[in-house]
Protein backbone atom coordinates (compact mmCIF):
# COMPACT_ATOMS: atom_id res chain seq x y z
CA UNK A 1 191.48 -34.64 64.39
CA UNK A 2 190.26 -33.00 67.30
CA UNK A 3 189.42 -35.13 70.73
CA UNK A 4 185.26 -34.43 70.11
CA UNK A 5 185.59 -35.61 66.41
CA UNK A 6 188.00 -38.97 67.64
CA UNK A 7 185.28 -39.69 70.57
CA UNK A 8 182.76 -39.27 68.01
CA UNK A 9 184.34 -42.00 65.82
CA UNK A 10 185.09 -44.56 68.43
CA UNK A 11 181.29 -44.34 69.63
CA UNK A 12 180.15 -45.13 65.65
CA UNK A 13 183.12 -47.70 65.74
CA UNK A 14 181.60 -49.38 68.98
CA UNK A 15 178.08 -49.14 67.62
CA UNK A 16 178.64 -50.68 64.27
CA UNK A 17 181.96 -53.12 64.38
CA UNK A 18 179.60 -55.95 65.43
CA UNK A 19 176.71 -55.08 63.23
CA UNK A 20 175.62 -56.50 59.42
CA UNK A 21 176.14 -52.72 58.17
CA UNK A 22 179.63 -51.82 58.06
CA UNK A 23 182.17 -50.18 60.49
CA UNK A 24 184.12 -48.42 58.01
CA UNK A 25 181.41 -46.94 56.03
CA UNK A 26 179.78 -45.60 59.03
CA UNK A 27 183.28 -44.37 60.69
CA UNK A 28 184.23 -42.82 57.18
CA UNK A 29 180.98 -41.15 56.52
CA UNK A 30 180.37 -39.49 59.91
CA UNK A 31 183.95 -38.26 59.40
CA UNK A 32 183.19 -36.78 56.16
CA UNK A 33 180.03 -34.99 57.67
CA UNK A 34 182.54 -33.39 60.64
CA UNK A 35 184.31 -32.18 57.98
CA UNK A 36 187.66 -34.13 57.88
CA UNK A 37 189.67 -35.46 55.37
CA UNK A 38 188.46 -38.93 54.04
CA UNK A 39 192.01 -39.27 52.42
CA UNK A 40 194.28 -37.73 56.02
CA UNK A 41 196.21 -40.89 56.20
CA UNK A 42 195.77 -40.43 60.77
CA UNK A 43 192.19 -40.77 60.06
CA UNK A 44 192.23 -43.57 58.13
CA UNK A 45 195.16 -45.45 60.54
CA UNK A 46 192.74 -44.23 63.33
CA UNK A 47 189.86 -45.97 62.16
CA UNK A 48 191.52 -49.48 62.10
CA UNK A 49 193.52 -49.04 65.64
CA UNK A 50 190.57 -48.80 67.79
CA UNK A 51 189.07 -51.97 66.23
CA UNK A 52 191.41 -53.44 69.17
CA UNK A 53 189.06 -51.95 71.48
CA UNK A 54 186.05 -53.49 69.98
CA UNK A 55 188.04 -56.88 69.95
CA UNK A 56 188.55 -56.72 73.62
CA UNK A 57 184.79 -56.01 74.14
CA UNK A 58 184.41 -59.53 72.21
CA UNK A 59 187.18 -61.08 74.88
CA UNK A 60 185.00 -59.66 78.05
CA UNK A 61 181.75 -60.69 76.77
CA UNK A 62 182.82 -64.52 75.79
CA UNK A 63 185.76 -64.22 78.42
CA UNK A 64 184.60 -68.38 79.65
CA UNK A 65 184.92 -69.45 76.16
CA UNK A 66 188.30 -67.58 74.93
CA UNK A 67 189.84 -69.12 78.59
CA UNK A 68 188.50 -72.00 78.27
CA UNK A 69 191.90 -73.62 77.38
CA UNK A 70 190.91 -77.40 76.67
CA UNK A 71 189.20 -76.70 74.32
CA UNK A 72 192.05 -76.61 71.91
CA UNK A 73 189.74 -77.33 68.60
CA UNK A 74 188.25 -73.75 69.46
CA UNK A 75 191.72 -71.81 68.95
CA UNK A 76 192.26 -74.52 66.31
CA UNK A 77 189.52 -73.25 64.13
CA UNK A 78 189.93 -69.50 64.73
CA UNK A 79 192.92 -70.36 63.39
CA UNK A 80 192.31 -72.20 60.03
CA UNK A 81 189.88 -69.15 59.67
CA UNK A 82 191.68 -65.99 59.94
CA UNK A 83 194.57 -67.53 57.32
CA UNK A 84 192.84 -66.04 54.26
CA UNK A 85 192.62 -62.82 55.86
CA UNK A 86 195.71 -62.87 56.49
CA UNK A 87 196.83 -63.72 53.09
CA UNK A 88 194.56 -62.01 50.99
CA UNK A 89 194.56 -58.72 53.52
CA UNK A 90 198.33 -57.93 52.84
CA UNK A 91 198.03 -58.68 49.37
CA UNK A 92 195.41 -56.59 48.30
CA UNK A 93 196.48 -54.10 51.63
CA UNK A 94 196.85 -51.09 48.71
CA UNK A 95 193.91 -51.41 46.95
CA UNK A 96 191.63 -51.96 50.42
CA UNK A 97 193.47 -48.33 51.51
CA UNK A 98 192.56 -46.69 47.82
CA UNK A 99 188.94 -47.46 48.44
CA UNK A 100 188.83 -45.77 51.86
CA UNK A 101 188.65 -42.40 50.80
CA UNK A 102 186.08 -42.87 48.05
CA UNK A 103 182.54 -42.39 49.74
CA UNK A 104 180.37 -43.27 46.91
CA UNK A 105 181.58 -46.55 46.34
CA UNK A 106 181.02 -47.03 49.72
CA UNK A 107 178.17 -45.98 49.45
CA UNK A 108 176.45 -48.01 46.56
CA UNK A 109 178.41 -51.68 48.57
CA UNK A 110 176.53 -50.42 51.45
CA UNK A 111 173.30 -50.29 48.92
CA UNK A 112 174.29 -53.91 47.58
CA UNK A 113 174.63 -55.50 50.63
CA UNK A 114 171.51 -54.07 51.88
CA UNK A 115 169.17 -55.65 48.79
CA UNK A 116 171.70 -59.06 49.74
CA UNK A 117 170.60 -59.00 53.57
CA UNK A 118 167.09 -58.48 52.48
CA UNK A 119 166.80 -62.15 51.35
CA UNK A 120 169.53 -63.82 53.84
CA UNK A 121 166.81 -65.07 56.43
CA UNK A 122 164.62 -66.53 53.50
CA UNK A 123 167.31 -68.42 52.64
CA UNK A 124 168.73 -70.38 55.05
CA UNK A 125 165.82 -71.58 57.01
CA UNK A 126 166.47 -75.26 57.86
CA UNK A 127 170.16 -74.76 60.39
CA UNK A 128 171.84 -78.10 61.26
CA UNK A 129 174.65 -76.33 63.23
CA UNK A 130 173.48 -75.26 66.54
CA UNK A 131 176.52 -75.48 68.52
CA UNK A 132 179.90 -73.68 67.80
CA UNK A 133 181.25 -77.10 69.23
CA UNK A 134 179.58 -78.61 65.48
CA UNK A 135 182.11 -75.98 63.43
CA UNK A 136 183.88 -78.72 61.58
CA UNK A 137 187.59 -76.82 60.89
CA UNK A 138 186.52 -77.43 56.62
CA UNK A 139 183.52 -75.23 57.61
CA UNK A 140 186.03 -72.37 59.15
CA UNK A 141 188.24 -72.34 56.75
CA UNK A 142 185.53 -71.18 54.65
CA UNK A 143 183.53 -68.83 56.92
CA UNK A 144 187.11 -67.27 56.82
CA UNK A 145 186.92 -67.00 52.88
CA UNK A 146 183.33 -65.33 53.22
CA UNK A 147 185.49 -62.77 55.64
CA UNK A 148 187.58 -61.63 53.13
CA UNK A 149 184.24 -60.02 51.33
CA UNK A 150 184.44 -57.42 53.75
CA UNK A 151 188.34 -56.39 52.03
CA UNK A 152 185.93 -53.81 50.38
CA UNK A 153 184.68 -50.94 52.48
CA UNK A 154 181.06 -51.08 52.89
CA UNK A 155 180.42 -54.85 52.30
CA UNK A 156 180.52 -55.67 56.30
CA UNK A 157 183.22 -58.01 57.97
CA UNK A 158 180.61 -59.27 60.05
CA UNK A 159 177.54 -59.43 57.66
CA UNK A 160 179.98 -61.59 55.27
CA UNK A 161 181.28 -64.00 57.92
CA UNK A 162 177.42 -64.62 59.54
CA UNK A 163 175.89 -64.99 55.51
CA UNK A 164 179.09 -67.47 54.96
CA UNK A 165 178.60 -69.46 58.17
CA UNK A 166 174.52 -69.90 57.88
CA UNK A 167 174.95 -70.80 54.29
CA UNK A 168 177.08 -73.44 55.63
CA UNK A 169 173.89 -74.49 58.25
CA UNK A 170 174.87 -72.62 61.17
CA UNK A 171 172.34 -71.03 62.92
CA UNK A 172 171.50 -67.26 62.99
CA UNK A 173 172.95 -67.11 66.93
CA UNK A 174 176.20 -69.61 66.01
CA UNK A 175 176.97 -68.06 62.86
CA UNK A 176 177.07 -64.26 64.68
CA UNK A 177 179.14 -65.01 67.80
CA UNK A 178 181.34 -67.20 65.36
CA UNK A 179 181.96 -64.07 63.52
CA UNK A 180 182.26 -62.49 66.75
CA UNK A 181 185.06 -65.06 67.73
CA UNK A 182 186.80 -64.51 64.51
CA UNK A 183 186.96 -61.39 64.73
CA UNK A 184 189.64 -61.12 67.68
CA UNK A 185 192.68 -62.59 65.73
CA UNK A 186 191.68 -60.80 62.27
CA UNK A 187 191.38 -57.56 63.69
CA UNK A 188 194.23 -57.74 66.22
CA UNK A 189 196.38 -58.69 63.33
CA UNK A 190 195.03 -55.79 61.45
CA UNK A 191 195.74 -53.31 63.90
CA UNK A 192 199.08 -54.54 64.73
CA UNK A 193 200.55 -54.48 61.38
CA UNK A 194 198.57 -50.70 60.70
CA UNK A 195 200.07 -49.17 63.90
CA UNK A 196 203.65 -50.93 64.26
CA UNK A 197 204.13 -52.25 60.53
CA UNK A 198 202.45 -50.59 57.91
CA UNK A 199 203.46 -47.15 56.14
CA UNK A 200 200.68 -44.80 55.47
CA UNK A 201 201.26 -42.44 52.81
CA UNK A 202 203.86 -44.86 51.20
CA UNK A 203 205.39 -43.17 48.16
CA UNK A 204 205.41 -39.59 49.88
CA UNK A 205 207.34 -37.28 51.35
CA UNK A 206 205.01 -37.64 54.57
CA UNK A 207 205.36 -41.38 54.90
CA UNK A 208 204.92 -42.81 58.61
CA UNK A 209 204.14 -45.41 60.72
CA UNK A 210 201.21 -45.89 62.63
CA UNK A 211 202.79 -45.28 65.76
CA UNK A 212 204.73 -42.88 64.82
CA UNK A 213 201.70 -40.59 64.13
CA UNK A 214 200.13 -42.07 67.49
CA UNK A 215 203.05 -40.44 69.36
CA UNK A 216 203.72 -37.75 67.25
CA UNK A 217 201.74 -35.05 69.32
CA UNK A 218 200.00 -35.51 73.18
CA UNK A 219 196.81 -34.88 71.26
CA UNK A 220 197.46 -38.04 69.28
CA UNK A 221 198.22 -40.04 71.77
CA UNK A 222 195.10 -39.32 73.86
CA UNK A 223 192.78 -39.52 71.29
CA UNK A 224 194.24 -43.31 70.55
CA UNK A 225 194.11 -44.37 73.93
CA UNK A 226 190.46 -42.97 74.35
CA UNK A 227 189.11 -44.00 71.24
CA UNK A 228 189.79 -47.63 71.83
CA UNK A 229 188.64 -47.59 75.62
CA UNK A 230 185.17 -45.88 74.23
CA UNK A 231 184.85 -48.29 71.49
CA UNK A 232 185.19 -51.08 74.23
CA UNK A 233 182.65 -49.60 76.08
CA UNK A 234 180.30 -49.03 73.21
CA UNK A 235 181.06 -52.40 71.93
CA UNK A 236 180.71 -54.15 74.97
CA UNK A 237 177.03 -53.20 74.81
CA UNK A 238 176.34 -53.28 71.26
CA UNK A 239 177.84 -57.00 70.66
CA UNK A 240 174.72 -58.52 73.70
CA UNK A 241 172.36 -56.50 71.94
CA UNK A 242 172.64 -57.63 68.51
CA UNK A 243 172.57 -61.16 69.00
CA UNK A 244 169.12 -60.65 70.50
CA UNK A 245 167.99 -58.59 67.78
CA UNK A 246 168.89 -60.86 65.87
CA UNK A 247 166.92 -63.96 67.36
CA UNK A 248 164.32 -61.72 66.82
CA UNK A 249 164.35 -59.70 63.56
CA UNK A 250 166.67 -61.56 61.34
CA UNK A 251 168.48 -59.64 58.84
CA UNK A 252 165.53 -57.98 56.89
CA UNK A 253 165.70 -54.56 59.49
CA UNK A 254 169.38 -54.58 58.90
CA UNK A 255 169.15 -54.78 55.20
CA UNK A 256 166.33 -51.61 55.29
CA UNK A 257 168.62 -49.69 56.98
CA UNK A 258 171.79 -50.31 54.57
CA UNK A 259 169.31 -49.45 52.06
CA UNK A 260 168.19 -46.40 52.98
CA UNK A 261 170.92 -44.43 55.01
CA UNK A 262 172.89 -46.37 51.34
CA UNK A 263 170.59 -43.88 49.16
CA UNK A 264 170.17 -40.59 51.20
CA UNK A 265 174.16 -40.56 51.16
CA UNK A 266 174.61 -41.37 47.75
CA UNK A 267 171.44 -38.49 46.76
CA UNK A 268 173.80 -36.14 49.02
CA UNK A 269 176.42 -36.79 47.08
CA UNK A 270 175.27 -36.79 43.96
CA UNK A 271 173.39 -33.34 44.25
CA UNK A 272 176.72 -31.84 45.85
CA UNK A 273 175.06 -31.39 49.27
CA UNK A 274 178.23 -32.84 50.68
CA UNK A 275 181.57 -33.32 49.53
């Protein structure tokens, strides 16, 4: 991985982390069309380690509410909800790193949760939760559960956590910076244990830890420390943006666009156009 192609990746990280229409799908496919390795176990420890930067980008934008330090029941929840990430993460950690390098199924969750999105805002019209403050800790525990959804590529982290928290009557606006909230210790868990705990390539003669390959080469090591500070950035932007969007659109335009960019990639590679 070149600089360009990791700067190109943390941008699509920023863009999408936040967004109903998957991080990794986007970050894998963009890849693939710059011509790298879907399966290059770097790529694939890349694409979780600058997640951190899109946390912090959560931190900076809600900064009142994650210092906010009487309000214990807030870190109290997050808590209860990241568990069965947690949990279920390293137990199906194997399977979830399998799936990365196959593009077409990807590709047809992206097309699933597009139809599913289609139909969200139709659904849960009548919201009786309109303050995070209302999150009962029963009701996190199980916007957690919807989380784990997103364990396969393509489905969303953040589309599964908003559907699971407005079918529980949240509102569209609670339900999204709840998953934004939840987000910070589920994906700084994720990216710890990748970079300082995990072994990629388990089972081979190349097997490493994340930060081993971070500080294998000066290349490396700048392209880590870049990519998270420009998925901040991107993030930073992307996270106001969406809730607003959202007030406005709903999910339908979201579910459109799974749709589509879902079938022009899977025609692609279907007729061989790419690999």
């Amino acid at each position: 991985m070149d600089t360009l192609q990791a700067i190109v990746i943390a941008i699509v990280e920023g863009l999408t982390e936040f967004l109903p229409i998957s991080s990794t799908a986007h970050m894998g496919f963009v890849a693939h069309l710059m011509g790298m390795n879907g399966n290059d176990e770097y790529l694939k420890m890349y694409q979780v380690s600058i997640q951190f930067g899109a946390i912090l980008a959560v931190v900076v934008a809600y900064w009142k509410k994650f210092f906010y330090f009487k309000n214990f029941n807030f870190y109290i929840k997050l808590a209860i909800a990241v568990i069965p990430a947690l949990v279920l993460g390293k137990l199906f950690d194997d399977k979830i790193e399998a799936v990365l390098g196959n593009q077409i199924a990807i590709t047809i969750t992206l097309i699933v949760g597009g139809i599913i999105l289609l139909f969200v805002d139709n659904l849960f019209k009548k919201p009786i939760v309109t303050e995070e403050e209302q999150i009962t800790k029963k009701s996190a525990l199980f916007i957690g559960f919807f989380q784990c959804l997103a364990m396969m590529p393509g489905t969303s982290r953040s589309a599964a956590s908003i559907i699971g928290g407005m079918a529980l009557g949240l509102s569209r606006k609670v339900a999204a910076e709840f998953s934004f909230f939840l987000a910070v210790p589920t994906m700084l868990a994720v990216t710890l244990y990748s970079v300082l705990l995990k072994t990629w390539g388990e089972g081979t003669p190349n097997a490493t830890k994340g930060y081993e390959m971070i500080i294998a080469n000066k290349e490396n090591l700048t392209n880590f420390f870049l990519g998270n500070i420009i998925a901040f950035v991107v993030a930073l932007i992307a996270i106001k943006s969406f809730i607003a969007l959202l007030n406005k659109f709903g999910f339908k335009m979201w579910g459109w666009y799974r749709i589509v960019i879902g079938i022009v990639l899977l025609v692609l590679f279907i007729l061989g156009i790419i690999q």
